[in-house]
Protein backbone atom coordinates (compact mmCIF):
# COMPACT_ATOMS: atom_id res chain seq x y z
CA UNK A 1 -54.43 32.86 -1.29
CA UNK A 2 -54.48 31.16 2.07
CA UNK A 3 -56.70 28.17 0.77
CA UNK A 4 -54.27 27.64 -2.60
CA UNK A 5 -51.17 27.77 -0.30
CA UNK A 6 -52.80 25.27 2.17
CA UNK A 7 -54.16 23.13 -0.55
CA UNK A 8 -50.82 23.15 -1.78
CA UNK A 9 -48.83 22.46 1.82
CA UNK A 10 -51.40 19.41 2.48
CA UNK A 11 -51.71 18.05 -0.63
CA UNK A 12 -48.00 17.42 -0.63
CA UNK A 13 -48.27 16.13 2.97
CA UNK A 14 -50.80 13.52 2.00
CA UNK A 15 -49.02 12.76 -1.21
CA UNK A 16 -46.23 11.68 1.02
CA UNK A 17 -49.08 9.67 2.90
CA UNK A 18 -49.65 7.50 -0.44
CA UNK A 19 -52.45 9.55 -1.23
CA UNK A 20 -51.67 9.97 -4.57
CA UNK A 21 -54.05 9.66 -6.95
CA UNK A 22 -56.20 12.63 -8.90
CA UNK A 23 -59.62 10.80 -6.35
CA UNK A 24 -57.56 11.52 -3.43
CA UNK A 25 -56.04 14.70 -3.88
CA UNK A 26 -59.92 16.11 -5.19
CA UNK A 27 -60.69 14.25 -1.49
CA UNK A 28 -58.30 16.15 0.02
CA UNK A 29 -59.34 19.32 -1.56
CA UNK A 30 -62.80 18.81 -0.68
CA UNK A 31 -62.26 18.10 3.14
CA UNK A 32 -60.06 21.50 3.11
CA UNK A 33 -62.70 23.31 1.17
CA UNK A 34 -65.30 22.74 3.74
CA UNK A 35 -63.08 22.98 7.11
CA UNK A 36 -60.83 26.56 5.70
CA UNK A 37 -63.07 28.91 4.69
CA UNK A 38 -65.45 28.03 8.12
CA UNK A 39 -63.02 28.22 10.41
CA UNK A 40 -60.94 30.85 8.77
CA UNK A 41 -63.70 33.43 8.57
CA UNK A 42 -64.60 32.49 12.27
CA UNK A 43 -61.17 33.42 13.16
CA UNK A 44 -61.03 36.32 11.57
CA UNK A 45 -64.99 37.27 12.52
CA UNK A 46 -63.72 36.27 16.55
CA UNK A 47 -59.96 37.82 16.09
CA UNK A 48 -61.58 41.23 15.02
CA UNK A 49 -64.32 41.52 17.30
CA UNK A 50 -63.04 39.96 20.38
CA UNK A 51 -59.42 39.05 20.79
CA UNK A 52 -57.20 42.14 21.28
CA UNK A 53 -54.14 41.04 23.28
CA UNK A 54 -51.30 38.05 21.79
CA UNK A 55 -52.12 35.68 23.85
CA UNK A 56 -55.90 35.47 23.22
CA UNK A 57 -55.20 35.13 19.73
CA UNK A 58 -52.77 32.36 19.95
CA UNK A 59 -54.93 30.44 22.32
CA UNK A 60 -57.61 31.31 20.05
CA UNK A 61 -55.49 29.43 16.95
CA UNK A 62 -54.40 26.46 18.99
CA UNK A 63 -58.15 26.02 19.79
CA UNK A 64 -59.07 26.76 16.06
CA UNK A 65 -56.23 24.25 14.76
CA UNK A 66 -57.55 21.43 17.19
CA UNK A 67 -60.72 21.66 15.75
CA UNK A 68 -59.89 21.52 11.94
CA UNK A 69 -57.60 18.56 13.05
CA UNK A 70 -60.97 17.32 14.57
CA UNK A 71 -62.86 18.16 11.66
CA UNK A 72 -60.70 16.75 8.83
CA UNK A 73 -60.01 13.40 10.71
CA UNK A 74 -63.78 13.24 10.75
CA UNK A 75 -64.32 13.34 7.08
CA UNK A 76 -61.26 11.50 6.25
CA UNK A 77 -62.82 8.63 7.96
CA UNK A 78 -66.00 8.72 6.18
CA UNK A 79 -64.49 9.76 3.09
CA UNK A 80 -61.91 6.47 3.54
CA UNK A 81 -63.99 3.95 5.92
CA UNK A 82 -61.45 1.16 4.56
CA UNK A 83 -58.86 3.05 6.14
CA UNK A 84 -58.21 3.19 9.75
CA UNK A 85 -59.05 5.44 11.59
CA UNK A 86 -55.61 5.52 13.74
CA UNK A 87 -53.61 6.19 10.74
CA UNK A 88 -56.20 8.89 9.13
CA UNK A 89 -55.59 10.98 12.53
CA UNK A 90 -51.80 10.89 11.96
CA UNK A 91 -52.61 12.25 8.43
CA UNK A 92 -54.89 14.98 9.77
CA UNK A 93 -52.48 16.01 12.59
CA UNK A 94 -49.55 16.17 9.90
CA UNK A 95 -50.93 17.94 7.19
CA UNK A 96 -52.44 20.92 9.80
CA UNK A 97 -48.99 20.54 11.04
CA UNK A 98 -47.07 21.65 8.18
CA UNK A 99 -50.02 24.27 6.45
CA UNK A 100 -50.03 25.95 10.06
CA UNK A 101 -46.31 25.98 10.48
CA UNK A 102 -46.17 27.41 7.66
CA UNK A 103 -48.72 30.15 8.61
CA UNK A 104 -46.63 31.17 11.29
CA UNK A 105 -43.21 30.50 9.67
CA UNK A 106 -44.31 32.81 6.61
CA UNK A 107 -44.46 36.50 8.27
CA UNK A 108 -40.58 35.90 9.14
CA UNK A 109 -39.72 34.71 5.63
CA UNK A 110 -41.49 37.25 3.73
């Protein structure tokens, strides 16, 4: 569920972006397919076994978010060389911006 809903959060975020064709939103997919299910099981592998108290865990997702921003700029760039690599940061940073907002916006709303 977490995947579809962040799939669904960036997506839209790129789309925005001008990344609008079926190529880039499969792209998109891709780069979210490799970078959510890592670094979501290793948070919740690290969460469980390790971090007890709040504020390990929220240091522990600020790190964590850094690094799929990291990650995803990465292979933006080499799935987009043409594009720079400036502007595919600002993309990365975004669309983690809005899935995780949403991931800690959506306790409160439910």
């Amino acid at each position: 569920m977490a995947l579809a809903i962040t799939l669904l959060i960036e997506g839209a975020v790129v789309f925005l972006f001008g990344f609008r064709s079926i190529r880039d939103q499969l792209r998109i997919a891709l780069v979210n397919g490799i970078t959510h299910p890592l670094f979501h099981g290793a948070l919740l592998f690290i969460g469980t076994a390790q971090w007890q108290s709040m504020p390990d865990i929220t240091v522990m997702i600020i790190v964590f978010e850094a690094l799929i921003c990291v990650s995803e700029w990465f292979l933006l760039s080499w799935l987009y060389p043409k594009k720079s690599k400036r502007s595919l940061l600002v993309v990365s940073l975004c669309m983690n911006a809005a899935s995780a907002s949403f991931g800690v916006l959506f306790p409160f709303i439910v």
